[in-house]
PDB file of N, CA and C in Angstrom:
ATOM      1  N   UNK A   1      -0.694  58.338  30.484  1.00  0.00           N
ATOM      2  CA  UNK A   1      -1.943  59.082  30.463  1.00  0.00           C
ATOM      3  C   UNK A   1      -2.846  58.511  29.370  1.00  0.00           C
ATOM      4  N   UNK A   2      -4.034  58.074  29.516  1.00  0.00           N
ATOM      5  CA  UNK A   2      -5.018  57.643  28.885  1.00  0.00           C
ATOM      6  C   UNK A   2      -5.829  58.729  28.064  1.00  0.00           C
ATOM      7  N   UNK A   3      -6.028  58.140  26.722  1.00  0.00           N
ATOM      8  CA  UNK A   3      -6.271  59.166  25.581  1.00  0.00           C
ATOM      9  C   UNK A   3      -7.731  59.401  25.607  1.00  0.00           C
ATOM     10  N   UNK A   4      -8.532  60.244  25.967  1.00  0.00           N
ATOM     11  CA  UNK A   4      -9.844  60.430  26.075  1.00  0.00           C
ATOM     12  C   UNK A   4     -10.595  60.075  24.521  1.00  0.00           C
ATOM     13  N   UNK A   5     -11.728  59.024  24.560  1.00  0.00           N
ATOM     14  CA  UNK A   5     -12.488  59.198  23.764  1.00  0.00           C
ATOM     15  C   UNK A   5     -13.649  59.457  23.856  1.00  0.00           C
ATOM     16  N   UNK A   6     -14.495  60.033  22.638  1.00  0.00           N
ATOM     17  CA  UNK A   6     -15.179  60.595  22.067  1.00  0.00           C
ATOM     18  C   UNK A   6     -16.040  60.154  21.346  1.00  0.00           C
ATOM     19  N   UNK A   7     -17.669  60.734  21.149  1.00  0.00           N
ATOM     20  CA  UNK A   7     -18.156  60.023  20.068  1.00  0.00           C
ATOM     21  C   UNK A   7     -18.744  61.256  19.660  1.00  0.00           C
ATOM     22  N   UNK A   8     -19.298  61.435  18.537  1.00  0.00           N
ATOM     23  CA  UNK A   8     -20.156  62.670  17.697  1.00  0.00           C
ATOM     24  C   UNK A   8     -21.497  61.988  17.785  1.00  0.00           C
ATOM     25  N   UNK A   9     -22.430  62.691  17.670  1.00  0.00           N
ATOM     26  CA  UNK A   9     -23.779  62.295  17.787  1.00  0.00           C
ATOM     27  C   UNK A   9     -24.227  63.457  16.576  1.00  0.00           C
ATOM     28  N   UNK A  10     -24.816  63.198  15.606  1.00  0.00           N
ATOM     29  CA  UNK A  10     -26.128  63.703  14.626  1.00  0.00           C
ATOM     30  C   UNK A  10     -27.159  63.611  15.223  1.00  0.00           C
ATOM     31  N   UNK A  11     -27.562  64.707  15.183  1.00  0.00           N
ATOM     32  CA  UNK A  11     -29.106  65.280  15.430  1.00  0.00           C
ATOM     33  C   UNK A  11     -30.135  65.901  14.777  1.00  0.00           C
ATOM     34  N   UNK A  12     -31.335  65.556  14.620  1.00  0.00           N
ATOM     35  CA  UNK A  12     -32.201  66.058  14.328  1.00  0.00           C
ATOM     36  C   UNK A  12     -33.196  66.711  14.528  1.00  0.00           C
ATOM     37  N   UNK A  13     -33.524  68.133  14.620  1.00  0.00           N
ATOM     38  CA  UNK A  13     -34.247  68.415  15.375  1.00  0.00           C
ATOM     39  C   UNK A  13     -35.891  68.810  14.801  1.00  0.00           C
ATOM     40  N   UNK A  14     -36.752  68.206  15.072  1.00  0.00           N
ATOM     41  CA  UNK A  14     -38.001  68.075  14.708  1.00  0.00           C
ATOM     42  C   UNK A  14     -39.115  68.498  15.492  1.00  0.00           C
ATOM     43  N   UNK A  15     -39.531  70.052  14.839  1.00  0.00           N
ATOM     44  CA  UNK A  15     -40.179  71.084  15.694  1.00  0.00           C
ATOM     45  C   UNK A  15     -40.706  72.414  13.977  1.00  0.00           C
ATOM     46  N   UNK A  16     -41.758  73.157  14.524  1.00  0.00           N
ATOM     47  CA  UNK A  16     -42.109  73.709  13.882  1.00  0.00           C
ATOM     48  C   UNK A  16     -41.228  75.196  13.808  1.00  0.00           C
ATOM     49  N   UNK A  17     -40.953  75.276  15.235  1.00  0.00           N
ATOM     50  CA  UNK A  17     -40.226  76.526  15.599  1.00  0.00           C
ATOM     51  C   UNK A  17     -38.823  76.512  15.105  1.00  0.00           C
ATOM     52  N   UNK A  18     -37.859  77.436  15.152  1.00  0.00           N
ATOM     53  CA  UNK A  18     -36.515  77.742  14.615  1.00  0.00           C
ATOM     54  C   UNK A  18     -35.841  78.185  15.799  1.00  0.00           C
ATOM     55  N   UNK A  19     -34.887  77.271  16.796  1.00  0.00           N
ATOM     56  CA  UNK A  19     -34.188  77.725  17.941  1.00  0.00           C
ATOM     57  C   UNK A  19     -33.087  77.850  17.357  1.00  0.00           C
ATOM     58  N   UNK A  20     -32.239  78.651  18.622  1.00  0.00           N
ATOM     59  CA  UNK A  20     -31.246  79.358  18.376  1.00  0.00           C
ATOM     60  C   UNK A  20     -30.063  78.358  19.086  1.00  0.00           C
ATOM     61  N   UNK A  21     -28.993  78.558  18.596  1.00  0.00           N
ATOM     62  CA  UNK A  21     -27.564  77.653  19.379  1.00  0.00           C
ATOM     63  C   UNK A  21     -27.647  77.025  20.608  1.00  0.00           C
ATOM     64  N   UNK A  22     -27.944  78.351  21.086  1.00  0.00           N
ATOM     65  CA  UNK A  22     -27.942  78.475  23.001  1.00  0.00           C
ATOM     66  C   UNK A  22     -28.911  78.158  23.412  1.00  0.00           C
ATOM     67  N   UNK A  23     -30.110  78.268  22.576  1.00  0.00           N
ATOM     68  CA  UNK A  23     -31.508  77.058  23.245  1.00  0.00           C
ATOM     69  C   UNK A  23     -31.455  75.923  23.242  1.00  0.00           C
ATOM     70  N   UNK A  24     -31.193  75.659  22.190  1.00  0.00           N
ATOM     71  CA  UNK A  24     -30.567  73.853  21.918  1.00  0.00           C
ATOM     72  C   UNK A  24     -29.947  73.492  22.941  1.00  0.00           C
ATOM     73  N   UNK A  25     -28.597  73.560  23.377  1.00  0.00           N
ATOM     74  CA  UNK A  25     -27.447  73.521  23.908  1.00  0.00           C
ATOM     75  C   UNK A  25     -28.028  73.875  25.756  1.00  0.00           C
ATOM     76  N   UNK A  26     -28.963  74.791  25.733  1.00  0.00           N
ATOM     77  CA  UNK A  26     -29.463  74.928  27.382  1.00  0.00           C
ATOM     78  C   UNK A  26     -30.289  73.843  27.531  1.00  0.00           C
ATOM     79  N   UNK A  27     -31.218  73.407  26.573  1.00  0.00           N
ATOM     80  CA  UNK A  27     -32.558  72.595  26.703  1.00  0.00           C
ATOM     81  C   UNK A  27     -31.385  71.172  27.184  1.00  0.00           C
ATOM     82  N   UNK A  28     -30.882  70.595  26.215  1.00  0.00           N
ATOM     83  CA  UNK A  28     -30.040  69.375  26.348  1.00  0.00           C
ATOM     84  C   UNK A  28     -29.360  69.261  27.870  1.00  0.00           C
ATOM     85  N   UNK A  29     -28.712  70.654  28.014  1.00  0.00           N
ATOM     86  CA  UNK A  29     -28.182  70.502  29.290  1.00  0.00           C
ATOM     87  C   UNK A  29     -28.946  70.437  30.724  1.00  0.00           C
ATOM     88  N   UNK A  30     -29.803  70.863  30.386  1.00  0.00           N
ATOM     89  CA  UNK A  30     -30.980  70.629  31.335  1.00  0.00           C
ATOM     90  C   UNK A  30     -31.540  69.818  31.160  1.00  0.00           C
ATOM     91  N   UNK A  31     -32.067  68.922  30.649  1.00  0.00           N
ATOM     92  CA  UNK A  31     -32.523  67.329  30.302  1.00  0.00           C
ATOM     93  C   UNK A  31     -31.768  66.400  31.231  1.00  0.00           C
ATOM     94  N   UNK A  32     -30.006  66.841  30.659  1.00  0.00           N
ATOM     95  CA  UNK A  32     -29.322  65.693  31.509  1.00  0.00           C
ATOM     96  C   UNK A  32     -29.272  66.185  33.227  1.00  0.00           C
ATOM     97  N   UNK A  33     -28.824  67.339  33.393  1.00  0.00           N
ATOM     98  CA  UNK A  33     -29.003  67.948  34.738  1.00  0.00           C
ATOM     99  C   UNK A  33     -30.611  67.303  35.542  1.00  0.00           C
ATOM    100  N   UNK A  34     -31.516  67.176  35.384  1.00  0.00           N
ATOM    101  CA  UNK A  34     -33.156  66.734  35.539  1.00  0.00           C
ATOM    102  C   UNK A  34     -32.824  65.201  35.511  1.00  0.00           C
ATOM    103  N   UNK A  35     -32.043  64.555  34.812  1.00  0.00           N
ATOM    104  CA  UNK A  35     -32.063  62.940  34.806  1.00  0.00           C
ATOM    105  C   UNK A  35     -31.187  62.502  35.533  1.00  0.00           C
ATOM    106  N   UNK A  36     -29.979  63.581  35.581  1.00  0.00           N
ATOM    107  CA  UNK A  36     -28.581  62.951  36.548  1.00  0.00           C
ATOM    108  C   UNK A  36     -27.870  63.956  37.318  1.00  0.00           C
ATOM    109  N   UNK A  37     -28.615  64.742  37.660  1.00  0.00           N
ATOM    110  CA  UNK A  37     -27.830  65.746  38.242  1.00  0.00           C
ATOM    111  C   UNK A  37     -26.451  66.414  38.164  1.00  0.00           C
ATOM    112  N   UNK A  38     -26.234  67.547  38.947  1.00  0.00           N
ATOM    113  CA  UNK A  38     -24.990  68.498  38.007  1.00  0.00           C
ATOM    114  C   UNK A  38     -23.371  66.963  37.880  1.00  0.00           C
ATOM    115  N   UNK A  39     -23.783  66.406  38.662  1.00  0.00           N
ATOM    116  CA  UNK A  39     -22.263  65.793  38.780  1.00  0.00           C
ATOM    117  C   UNK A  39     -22.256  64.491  37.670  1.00  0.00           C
ATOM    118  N   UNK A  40     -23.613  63.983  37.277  1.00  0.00           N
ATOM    119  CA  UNK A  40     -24.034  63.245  35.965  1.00  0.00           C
ATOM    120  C   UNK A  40     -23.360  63.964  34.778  1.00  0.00           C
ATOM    121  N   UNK A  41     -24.041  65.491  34.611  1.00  0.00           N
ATOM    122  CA  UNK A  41     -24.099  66.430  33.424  1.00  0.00           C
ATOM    123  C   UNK A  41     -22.283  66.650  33.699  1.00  0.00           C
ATOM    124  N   UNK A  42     -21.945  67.126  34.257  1.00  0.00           N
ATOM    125  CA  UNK A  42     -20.330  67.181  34.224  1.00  0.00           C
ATOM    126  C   UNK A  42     -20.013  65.882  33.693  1.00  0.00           C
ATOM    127  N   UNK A  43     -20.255  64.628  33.703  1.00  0.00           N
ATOM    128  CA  UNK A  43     -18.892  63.697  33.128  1.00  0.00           C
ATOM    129  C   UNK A  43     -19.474  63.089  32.133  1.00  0.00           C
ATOM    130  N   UNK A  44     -20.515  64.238  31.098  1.00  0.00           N
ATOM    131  CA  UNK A  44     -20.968  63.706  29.797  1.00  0.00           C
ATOM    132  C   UNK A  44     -19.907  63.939  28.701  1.00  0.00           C
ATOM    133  N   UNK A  45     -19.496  65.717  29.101  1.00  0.00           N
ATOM    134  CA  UNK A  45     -18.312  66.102  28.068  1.00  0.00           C
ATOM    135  C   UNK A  45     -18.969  66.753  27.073  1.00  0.00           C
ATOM    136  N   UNK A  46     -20.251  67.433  26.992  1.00  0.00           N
ATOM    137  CA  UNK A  46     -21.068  67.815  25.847  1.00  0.00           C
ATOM    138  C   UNK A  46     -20.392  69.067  25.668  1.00  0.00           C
ATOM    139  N   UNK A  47     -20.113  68.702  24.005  1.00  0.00           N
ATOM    140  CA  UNK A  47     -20.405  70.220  23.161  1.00  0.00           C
ATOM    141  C   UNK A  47     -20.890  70.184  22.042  1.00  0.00           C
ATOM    142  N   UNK A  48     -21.316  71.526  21.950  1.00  0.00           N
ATOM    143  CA  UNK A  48     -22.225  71.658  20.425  1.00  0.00           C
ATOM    144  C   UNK A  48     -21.115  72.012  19.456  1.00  0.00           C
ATOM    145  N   UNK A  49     -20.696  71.000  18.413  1.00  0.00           N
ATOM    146  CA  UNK A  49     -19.415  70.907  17.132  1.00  0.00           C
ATOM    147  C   UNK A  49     -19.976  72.036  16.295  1.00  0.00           C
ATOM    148  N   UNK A  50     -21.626  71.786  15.734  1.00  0.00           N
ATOM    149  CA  UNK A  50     -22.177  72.751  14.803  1.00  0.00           C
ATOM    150  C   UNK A  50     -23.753  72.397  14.440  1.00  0.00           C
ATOM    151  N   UNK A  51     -24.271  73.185  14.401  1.00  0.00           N
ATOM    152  CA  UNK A  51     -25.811  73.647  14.285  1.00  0.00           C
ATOM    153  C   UNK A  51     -26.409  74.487  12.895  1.00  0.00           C
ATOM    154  N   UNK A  52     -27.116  73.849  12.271  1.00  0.00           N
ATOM    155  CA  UNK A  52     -27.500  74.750  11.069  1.00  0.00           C
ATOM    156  C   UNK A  52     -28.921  74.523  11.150  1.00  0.00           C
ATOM    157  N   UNK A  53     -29.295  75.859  11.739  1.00  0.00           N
ATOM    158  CA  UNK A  53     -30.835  76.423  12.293  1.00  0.00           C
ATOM    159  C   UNK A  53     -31.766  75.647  10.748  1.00  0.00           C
ATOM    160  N   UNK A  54     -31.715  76.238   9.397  1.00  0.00           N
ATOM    161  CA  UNK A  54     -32.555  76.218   8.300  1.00  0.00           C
ATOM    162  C   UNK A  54     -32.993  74.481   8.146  1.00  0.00           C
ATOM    163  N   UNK A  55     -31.847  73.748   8.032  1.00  0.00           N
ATOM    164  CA  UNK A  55     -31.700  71.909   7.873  1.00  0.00           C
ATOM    165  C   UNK A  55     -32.417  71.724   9.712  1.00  0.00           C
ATOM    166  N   UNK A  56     -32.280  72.556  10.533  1.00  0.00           N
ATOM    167  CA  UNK A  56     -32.802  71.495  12.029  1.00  0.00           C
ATOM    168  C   UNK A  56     -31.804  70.425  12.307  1.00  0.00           C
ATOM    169  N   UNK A  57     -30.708  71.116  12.185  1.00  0.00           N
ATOM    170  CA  UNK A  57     -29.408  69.485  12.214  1.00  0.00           C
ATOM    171  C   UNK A  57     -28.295  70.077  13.184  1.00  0.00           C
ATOM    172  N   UNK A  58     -27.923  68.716  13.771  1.00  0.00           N
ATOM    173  CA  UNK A  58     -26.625  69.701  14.912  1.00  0.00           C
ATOM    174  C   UNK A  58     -26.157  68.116  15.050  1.00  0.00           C
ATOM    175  N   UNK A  59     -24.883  68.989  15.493  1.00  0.00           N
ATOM    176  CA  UNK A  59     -23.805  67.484  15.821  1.00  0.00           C
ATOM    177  C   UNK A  59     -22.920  68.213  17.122  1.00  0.00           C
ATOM    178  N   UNK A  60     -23.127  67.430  18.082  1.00  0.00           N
ATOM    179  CA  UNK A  60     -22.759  67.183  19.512  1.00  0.00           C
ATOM    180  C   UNK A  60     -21.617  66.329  19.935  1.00  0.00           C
ATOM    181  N   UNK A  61     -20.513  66.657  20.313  1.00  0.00           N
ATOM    182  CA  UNK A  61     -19.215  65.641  21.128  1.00  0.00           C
ATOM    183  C   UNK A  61     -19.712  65.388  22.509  1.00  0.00           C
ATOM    184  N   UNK A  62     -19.145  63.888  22.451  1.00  0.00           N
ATOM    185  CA  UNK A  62     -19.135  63.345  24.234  1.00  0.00           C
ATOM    186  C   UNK A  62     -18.752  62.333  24.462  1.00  0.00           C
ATOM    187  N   UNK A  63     -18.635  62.037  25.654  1.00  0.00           N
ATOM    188  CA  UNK A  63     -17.387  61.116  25.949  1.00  0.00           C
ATOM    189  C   UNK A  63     -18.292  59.683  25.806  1.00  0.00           C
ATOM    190  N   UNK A  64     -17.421  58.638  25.593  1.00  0.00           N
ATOM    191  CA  UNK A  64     -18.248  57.929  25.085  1.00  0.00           C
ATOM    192  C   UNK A  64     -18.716  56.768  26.072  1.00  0.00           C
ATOM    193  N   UNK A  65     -18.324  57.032  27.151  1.00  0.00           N
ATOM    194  CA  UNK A  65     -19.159  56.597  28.551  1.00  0.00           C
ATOM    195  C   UNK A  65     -20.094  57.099  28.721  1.00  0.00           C
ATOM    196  N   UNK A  66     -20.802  58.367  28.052  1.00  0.00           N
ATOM    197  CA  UNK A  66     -21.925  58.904  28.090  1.00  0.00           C
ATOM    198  C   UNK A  66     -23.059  58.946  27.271  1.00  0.00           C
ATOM    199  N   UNK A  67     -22.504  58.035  25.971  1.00  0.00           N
ATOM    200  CA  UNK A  67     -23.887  58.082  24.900  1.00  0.00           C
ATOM    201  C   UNK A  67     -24.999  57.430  25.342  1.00  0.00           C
ATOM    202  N   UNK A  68     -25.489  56.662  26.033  1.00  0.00           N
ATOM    203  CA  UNK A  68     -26.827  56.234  26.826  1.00  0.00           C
ATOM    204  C   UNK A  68     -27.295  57.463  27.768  1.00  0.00           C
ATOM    205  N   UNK A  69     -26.335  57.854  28.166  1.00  0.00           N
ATOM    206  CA  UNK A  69     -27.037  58.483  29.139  1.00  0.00           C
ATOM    207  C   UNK A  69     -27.806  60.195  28.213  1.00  0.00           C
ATOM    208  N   UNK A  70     -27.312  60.513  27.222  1.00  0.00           N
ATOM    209  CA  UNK A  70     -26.906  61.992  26.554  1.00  0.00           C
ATOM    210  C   UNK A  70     -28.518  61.213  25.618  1.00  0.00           C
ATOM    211  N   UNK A  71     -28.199  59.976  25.194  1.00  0.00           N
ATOM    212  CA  UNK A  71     -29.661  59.774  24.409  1.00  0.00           C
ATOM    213  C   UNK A  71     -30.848  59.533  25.092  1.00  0.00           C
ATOM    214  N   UNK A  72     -30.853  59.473  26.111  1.00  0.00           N
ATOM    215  CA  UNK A  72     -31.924  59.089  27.460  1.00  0.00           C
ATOM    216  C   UNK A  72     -32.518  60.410  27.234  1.00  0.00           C
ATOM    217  N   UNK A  73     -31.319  61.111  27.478  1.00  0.00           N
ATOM    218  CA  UNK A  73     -31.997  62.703  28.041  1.00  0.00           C
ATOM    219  C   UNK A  73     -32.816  63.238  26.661  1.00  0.00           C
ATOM    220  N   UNK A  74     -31.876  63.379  25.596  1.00  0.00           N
ATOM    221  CA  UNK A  74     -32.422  63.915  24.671  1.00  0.00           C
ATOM    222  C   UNK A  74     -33.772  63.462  24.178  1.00  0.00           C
ATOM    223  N   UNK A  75     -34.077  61.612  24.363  1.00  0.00           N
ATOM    224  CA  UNK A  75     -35.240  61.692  24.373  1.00  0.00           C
ATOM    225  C   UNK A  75     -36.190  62.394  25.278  1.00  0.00           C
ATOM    226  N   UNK A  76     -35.858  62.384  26.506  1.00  0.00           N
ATOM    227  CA  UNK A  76     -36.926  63.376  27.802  1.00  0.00           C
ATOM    228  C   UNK A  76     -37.423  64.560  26.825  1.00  0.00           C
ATOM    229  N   UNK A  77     -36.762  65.505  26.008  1.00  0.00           N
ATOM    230  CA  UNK A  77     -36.845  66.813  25.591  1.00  0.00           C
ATOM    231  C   UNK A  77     -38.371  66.899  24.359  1.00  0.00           C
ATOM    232  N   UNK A  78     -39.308  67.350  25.197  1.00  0.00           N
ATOM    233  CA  UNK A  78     -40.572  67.412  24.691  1.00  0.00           C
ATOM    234  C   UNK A  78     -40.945  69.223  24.586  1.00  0.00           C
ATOM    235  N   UNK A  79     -40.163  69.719  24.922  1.00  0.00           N
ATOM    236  CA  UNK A  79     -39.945  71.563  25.020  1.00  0.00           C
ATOM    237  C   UNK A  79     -38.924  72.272  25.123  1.00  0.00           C
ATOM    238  N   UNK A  80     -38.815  73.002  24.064  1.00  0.00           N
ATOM    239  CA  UNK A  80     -37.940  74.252  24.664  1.00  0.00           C
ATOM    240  C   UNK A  80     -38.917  75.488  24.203  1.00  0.00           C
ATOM    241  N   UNK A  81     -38.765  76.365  25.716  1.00  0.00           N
ATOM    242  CA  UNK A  81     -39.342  77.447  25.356  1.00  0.00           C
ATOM    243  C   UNK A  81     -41.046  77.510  25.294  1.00  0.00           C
ATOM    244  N   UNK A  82     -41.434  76.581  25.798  1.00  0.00           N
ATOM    245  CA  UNK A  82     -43.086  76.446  25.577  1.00  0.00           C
ATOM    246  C   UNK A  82     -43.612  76.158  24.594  1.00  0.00           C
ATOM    247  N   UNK A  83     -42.421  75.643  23.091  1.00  0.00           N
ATOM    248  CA  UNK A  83     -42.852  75.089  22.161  1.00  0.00           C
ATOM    249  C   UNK A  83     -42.590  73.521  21.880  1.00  0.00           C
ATOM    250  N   UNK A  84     -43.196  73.203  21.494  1.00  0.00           N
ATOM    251  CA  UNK A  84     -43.171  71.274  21.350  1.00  0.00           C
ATOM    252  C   UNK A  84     -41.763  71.090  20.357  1.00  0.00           C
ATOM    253  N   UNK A  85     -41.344  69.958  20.693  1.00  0.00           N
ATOM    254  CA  UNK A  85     -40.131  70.057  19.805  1.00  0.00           C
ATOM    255  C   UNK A  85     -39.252  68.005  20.339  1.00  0.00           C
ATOM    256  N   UNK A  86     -39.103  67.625  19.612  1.00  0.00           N
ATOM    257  CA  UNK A  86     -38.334  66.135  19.620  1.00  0.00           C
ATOM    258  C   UNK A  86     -37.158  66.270  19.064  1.00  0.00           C
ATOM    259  N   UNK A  87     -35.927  65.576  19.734  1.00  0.00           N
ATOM    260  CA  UNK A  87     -35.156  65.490  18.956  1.00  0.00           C
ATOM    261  C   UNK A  87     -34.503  64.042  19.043  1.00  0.00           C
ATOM    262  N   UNK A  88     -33.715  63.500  17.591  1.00  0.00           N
ATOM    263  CA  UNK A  88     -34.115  62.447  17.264  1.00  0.00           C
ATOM    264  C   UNK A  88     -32.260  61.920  16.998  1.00  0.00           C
ATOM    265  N   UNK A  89     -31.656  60.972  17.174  1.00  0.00           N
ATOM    266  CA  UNK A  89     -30.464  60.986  17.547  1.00  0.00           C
ATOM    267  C   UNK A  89     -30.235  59.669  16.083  1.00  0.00           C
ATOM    268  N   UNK A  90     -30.006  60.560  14.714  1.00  0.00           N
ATOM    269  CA  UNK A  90     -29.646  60.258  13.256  1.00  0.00           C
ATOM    270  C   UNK A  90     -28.427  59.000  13.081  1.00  0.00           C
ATOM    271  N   UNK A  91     -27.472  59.174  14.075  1.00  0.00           N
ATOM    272  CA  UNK A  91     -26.579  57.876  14.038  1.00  0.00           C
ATOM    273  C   UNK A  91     -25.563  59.075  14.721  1.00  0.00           C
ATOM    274  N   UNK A  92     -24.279  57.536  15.400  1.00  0.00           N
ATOM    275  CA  UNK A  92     -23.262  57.870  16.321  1.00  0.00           C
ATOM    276  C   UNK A  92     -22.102  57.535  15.415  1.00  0.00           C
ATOM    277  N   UNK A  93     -20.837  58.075  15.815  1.00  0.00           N
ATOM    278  CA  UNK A  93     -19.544  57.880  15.277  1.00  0.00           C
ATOM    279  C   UNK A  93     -18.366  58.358  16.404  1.00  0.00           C
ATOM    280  N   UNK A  94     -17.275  57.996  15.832  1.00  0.00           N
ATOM    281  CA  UNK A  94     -16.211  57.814  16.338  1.00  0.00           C
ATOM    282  C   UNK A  94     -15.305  58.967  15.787  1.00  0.00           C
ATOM    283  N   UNK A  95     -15.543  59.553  14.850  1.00  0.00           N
ATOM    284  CA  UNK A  95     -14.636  60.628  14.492  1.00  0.00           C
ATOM    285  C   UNK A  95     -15.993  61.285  13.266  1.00  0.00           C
ATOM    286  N   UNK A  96     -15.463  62.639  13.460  1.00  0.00           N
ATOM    287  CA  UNK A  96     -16.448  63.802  12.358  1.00  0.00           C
ATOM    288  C   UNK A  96     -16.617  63.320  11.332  1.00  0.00           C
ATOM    289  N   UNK A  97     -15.284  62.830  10.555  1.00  0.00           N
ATOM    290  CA  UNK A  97     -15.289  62.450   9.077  1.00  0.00           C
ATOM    291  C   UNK A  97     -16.672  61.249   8.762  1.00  0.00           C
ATOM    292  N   UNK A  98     -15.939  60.371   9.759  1.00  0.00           N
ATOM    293  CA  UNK A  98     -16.848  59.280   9.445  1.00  0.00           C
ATOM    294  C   UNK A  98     -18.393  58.922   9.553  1.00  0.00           C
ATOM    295  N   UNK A  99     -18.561  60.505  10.699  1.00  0.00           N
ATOM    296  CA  UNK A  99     -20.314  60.479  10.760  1.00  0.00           C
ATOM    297  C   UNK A  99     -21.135  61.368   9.628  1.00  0.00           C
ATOM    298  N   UNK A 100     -19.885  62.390   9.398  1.00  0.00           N
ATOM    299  CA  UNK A 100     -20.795  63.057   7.858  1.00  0.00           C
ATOM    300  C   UNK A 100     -20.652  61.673   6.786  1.00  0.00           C
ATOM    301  N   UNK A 101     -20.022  61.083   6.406  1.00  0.00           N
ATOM    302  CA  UNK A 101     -20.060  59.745   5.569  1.00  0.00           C
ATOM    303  C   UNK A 101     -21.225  58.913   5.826  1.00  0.00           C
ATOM    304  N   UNK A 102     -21.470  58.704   7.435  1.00  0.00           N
ATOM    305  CA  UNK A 102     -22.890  58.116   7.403  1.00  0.00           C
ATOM    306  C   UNK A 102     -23.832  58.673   6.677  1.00  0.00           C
ATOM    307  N   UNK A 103     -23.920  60.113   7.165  1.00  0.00           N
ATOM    308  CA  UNK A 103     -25.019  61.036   7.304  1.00  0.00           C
ATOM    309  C   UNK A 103     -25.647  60.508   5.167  1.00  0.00           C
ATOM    310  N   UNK A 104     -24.261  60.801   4.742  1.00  0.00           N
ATOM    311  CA  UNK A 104     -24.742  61.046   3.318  1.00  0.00           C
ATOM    312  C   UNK A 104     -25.063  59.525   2.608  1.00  0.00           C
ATOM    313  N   UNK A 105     -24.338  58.771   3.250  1.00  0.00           N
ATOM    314  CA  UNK A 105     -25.303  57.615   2.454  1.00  0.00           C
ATOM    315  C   UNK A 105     -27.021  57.209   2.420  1.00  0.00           C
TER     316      UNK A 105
END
């Protein structure tokens, strides 16, 4: 059996407004659903690891046959909610440890 990998993605989210978990996390999934349809969005593997509303920062798992496609989308994302909003993809990694290590240099 073949060991599934993974990559973490840092995010930034750059908007005036303050969304909530589940907006984030719907907007994204609907980006990729709109670019690749439900059977695309199934073999991305997305989840939201952790989100801290005040910083605008979130870090996302996915399989790592999917990071082109997961950054495609996220660029598409010009709204959630009727408010303007970009989000901006900070650097990729291979395990948690090693992308907060990016993050802080």
């Amino acid at each position: 059996m073949r060991r599934v990998k993974r990559r973490y993605l840092a995010l930034v989210i750059d908007s005036d407004a303050v969304f909530s978990s589940k907006e984030l996390v719907d907007a994204i999934w609907s980006a990729i659903s709109k670019l690749y349809g439900e059977y695309g969005a199934s073999r991305t593997g997305l989840t939201l690891i952790s989100y801290d509303m005040e910083r605008r920062f979130a870090v996302v798992r996915i399989l790592h046959t999917a990071v082109d496609m997961v950054r495609a989308a996220l660029a598409s994302i010009t709204k959630i909610h009727d408010r303007p909003v970009a989000i901006h993809v900070l650097t990729v990694s291979g395990t948690i440890r090693a992308l907060y290590k990016k993050i802080k240099q």
